[in-house]
N, C-alpha and C. Protein backbone atom coordinates (compact mmCIF):
# COMPACT_ATOMS: atom_id res chain seq x y z
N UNK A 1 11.14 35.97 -25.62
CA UNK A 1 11.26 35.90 -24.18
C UNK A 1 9.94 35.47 -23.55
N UNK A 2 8.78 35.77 -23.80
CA UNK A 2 7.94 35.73 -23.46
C UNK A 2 7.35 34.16 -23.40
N UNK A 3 7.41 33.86 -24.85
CA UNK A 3 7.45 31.92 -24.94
C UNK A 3 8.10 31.44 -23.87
N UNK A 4 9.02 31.88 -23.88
CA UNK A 4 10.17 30.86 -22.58
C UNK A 4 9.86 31.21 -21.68
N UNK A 5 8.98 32.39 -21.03
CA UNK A 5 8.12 32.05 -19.58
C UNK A 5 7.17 31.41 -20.16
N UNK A 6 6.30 31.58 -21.03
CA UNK A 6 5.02 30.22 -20.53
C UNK A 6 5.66 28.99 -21.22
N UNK A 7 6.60 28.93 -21.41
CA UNK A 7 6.98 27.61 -21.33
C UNK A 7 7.45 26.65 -20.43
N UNK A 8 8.08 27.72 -19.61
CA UNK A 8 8.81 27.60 -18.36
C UNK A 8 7.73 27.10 -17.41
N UNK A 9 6.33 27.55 -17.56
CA UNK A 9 5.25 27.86 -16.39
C UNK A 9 4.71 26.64 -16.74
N UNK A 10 4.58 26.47 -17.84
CA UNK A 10 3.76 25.23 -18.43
C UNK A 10 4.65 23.78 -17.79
N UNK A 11 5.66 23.83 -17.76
CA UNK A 11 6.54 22.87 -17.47
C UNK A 11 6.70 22.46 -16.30
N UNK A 12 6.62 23.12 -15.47
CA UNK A 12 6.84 23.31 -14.09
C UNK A 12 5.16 23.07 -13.77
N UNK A 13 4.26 23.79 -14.27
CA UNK A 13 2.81 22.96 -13.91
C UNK A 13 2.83 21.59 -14.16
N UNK A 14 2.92 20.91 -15.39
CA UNK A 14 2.89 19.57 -15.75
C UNK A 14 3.49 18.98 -14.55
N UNK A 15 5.00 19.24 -14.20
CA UNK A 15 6.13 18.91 -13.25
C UNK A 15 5.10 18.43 -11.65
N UNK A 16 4.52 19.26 -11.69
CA UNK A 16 3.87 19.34 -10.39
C UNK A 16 2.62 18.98 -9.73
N UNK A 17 1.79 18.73 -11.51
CA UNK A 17 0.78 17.59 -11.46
C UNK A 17 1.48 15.76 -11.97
N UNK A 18 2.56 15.74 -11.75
CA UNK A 18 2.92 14.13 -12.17
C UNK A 18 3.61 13.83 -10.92
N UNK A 19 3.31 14.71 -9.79
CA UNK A 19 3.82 14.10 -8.62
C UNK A 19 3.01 13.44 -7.92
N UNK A 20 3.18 12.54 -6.67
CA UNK A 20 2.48 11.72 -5.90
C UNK A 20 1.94 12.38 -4.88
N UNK A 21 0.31 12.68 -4.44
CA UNK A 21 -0.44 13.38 -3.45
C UNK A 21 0.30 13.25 -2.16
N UNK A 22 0.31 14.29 -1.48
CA UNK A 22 0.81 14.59 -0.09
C UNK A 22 0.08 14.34 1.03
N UNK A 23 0.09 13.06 1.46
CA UNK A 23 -1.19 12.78 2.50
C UNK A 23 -1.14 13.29 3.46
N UNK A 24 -1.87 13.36 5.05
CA UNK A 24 -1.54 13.33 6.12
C UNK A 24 -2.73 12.85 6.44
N UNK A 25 -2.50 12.15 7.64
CA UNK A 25 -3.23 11.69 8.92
C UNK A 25 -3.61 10.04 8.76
N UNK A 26 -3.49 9.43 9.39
CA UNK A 26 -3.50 7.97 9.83
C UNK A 26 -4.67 7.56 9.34
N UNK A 27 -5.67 7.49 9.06
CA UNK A 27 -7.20 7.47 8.52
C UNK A 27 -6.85 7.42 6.85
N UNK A 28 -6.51 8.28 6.59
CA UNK A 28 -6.39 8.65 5.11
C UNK A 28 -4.79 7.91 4.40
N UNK A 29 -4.30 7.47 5.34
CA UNK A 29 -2.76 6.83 4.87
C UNK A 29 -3.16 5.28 4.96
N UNK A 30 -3.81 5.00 5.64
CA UNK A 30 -4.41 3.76 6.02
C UNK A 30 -5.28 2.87 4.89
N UNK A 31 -6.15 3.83 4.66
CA UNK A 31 -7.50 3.97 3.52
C UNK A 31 -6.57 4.00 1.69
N UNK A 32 -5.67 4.48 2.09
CA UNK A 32 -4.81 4.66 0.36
C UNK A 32 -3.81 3.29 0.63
N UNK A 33 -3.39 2.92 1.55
CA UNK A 33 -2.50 1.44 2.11
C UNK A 33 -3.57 0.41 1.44
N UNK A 34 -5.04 0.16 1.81
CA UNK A 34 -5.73 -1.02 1.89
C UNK A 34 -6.02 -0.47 0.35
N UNK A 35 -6.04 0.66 -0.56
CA UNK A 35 -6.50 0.59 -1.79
C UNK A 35 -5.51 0.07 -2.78
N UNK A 36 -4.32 -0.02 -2.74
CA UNK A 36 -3.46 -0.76 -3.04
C UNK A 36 -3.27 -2.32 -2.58
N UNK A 37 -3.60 -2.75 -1.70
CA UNK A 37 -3.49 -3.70 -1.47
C UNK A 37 -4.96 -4.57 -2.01
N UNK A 38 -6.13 -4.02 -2.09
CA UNK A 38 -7.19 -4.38 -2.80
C UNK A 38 -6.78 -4.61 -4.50
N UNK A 39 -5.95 -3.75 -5.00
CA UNK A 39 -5.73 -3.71 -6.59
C UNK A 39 -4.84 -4.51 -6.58
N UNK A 40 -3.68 -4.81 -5.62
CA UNK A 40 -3.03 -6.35 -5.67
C UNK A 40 -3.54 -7.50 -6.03
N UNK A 41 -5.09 -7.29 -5.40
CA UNK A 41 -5.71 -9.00 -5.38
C UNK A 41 -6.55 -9.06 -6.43
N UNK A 42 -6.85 -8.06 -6.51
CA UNK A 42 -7.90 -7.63 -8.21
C UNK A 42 -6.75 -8.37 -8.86
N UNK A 43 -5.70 -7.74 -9.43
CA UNK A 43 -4.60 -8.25 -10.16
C UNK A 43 -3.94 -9.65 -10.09
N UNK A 44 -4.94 -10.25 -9.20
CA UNK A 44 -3.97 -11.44 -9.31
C UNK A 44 -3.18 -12.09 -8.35
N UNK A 45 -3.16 -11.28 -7.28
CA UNK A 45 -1.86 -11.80 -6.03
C UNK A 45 -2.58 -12.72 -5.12
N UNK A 46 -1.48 -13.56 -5.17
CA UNK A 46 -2.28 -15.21 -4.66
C UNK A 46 -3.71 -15.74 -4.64
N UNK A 47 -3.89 -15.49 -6.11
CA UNK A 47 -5.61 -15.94 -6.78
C UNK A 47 -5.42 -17.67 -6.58
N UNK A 48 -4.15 -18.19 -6.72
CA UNK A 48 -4.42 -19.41 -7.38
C UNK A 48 -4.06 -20.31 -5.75
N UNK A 49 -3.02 -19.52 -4.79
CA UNK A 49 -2.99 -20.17 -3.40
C UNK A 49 -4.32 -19.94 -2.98
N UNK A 50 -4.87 -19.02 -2.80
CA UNK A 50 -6.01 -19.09 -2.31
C UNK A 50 -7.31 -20.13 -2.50
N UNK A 51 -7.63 -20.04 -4.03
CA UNK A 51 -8.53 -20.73 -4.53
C UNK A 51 -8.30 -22.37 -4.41
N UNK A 52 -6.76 -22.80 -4.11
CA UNK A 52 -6.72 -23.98 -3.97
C UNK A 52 -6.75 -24.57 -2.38
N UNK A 53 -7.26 -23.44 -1.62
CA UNK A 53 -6.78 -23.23 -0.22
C UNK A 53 -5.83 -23.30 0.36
N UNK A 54 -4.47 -22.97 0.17
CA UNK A 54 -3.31 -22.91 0.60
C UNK A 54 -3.26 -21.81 1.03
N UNK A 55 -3.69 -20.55 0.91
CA UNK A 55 -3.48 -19.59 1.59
C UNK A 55 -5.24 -18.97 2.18
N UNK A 56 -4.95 -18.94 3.41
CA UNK A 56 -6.98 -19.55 4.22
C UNK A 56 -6.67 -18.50 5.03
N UNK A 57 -7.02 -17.45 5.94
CA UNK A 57 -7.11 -17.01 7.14
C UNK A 57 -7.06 -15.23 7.21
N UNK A 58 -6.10 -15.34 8.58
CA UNK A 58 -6.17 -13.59 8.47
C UNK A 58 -5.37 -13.37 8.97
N UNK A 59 -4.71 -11.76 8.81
CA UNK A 59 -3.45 -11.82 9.28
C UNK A 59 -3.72 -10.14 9.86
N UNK A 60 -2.87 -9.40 10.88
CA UNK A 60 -3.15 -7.96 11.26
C UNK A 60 -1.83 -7.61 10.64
N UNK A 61 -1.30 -6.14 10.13
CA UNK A 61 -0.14 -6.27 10.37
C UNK A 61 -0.12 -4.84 10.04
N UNK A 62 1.23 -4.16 11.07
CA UNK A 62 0.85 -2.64 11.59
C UNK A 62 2.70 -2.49 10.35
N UNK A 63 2.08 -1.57 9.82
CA UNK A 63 3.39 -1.12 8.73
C UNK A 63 3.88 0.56 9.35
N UNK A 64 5.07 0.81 9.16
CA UNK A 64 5.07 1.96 9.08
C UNK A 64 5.48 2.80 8.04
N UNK A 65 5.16 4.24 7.43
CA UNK A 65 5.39 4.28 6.09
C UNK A 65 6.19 5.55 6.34
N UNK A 66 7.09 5.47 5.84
CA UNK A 66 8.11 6.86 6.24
C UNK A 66 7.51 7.76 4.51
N UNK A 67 8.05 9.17 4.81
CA UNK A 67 7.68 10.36 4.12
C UNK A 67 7.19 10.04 2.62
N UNK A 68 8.24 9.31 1.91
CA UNK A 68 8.57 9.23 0.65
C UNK A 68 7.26 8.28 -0.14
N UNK A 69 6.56 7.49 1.27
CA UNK A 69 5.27 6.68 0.93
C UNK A 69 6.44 5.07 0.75
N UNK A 70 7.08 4.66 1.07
CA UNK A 70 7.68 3.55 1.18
C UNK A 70 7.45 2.71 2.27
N UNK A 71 7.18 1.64 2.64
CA UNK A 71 6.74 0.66 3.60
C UNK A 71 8.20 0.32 4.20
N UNK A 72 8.57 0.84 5.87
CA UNK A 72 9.87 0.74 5.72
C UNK A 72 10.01 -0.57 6.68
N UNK A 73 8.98 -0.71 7.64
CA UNK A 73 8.44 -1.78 7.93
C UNK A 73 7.02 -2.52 8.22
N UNK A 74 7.03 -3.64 8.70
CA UNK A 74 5.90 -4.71 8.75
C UNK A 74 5.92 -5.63 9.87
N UNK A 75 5.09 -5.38 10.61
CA UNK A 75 5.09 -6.61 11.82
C UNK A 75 3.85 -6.91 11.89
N UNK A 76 4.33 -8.63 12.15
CA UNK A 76 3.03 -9.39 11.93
C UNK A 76 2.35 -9.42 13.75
N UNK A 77 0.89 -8.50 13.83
CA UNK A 77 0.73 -8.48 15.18
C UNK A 77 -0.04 -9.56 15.92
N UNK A 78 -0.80 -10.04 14.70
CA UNK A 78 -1.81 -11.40 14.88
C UNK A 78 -1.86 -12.22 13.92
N UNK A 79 -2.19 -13.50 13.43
CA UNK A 79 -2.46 -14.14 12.62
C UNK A 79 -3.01 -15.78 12.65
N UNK A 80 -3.40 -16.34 11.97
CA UNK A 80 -3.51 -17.58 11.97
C UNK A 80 -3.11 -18.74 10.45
N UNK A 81 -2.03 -17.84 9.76
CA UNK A 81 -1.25 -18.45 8.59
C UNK A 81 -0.43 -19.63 9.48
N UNK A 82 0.39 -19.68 8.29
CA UNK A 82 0.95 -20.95 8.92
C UNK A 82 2.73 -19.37 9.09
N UNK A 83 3.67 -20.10 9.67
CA UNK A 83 4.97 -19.46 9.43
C UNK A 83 5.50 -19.24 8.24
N UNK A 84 5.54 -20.12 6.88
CA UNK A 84 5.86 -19.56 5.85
C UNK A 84 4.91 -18.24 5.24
N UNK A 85 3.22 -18.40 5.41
CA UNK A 85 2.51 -17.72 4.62
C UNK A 85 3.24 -16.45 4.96
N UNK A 86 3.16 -16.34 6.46
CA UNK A 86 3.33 -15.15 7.82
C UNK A 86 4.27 -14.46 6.79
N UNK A 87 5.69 -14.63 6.79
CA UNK A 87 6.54 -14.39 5.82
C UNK A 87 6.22 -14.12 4.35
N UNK A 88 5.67 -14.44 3.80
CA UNK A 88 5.63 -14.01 2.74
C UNK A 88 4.68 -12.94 2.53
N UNK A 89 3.34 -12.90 3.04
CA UNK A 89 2.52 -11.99 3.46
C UNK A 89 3.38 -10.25 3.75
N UNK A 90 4.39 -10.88 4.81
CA UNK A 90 4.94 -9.48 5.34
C UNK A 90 5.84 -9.31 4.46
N UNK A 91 6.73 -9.68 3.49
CA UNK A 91 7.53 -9.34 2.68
C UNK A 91 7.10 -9.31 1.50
N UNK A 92 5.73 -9.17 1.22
CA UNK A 92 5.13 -8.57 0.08
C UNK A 92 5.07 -6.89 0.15
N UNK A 93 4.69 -6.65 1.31
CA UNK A 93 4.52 -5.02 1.23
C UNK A 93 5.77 -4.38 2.09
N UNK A 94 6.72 -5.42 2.22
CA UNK A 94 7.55 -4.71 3.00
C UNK A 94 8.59 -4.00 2.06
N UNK A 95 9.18 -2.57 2.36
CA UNK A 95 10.17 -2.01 1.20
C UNK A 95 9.15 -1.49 -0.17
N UNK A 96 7.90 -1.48 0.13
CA UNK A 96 6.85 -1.16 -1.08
C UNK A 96 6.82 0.02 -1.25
N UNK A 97 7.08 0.75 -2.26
CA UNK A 97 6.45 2.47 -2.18
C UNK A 97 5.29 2.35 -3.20
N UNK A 98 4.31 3.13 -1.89
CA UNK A 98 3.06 3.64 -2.56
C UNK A 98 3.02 4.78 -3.11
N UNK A 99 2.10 4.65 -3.73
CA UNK A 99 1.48 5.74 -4.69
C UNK A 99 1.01 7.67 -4.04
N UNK A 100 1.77 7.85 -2.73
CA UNK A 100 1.28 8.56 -2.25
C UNK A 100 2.51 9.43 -1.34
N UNK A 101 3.22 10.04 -0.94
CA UNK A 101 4.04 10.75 -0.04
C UNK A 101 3.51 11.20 1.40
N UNK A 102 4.22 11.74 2.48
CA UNK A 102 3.80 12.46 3.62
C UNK A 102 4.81 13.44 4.04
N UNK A 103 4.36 14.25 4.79
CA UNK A 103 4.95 15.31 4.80
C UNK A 103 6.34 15.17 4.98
N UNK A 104 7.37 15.90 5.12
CA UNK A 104 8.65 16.14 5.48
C UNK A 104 9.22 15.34 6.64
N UNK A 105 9.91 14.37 6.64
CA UNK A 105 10.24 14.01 8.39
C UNK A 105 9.06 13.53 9.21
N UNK A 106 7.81 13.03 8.28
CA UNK A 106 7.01 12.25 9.23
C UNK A 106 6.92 11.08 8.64
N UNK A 107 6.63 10.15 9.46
CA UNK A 107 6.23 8.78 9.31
C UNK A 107 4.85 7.99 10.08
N UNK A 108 4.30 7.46 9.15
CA UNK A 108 2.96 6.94 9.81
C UNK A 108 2.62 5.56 10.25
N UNK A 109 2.45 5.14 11.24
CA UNK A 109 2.40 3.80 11.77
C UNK A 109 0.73 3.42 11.45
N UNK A 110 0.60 2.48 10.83
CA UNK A 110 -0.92 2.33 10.46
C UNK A 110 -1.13 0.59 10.97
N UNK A 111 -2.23 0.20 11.28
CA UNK A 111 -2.65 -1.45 11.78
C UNK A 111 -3.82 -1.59 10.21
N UNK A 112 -3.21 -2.42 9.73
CA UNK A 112 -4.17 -3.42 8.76
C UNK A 112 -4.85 -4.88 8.77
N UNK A 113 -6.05 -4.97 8.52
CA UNK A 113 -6.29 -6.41 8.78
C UNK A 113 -6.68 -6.59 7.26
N UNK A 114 -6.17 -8.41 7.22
CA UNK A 114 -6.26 -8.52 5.69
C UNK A 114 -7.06 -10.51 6.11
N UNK A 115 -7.64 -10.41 4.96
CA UNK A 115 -8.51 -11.98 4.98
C UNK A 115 -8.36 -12.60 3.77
N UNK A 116 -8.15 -13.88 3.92
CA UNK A 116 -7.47 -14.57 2.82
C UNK A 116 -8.67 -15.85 2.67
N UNK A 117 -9.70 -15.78 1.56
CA UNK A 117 -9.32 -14.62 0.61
C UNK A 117 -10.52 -13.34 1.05
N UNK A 118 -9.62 -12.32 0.16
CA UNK A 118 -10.94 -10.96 0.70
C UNK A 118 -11.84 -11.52 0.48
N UNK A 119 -12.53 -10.37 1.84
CA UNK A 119 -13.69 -10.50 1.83
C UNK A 119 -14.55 -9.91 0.26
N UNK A 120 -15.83 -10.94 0.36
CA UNK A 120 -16.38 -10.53 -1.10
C UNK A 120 -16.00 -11.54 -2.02
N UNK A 121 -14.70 -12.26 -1.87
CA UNK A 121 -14.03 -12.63 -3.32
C UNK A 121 -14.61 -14.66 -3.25
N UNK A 122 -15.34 -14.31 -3.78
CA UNK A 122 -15.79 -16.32 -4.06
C UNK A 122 -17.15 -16.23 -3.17
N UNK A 123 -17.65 -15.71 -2.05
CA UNK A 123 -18.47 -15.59 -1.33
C UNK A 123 -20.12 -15.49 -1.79
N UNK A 124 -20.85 -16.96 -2.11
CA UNK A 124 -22.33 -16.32 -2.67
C UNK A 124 -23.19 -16.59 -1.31
């Protein structure tokens, strides 16, 4: 009997460290938004539009992320892409779940600005 509580305990710990952090507040949902979107471009996402200059400029775009950490939307508030980039830009992170949750029944409206290509990236 005794095994099968710390087994039980053990399980339910593991259970509860393989879940996704519980954020709150607009600052800190914002800051975990742009760290994902930084490891996008590390990885590769439009290395080769960019570098050939097809994809040049900057774009704002205010997402909102409901509880579960999912991007449920994306509006483009400023930019200077062309109309296709605009689109594709916003339907990259749109429907995205991040790496992160929020509380119960809240949702966070966050404004991002993004530069194509990041800043830092080719820049001596």
């Amino acid at each position: 009997m005794r095994a099968l509580i710390t087994l039980s305990i053990a399980l339910s710990t593991a259970s509860a460290l393989a879940q996704r952090p519980l954020l709150a507040g607009e600052q800190v949902v914002r800051d975990s938004v742009m760290a994902a979107i930084t490891r996008d471009f590390a990885e590769g996402l439009w290395a080769e539009e960019m570098a050939t200059g097809a994809l040049k400029g900057s774009a704002m775009l205010e997402m909102v992320i409901d509880e579960k950490g999912r991007c449920e939307s994306v509006r483009m508030v400023e930019s200077d892409l062309s109309i296709a980039w605009k689109n594709v830009v916003k339907d990259q992170w749109f429907d995205r779940r991040f790496e992160f949750k929020l509380a119960k029944y809240h949702k966070e409206k966050i404004t991002i600005e993004l530069r194509f290509p990041p800043s830092g990236a080719g820049s001596q």
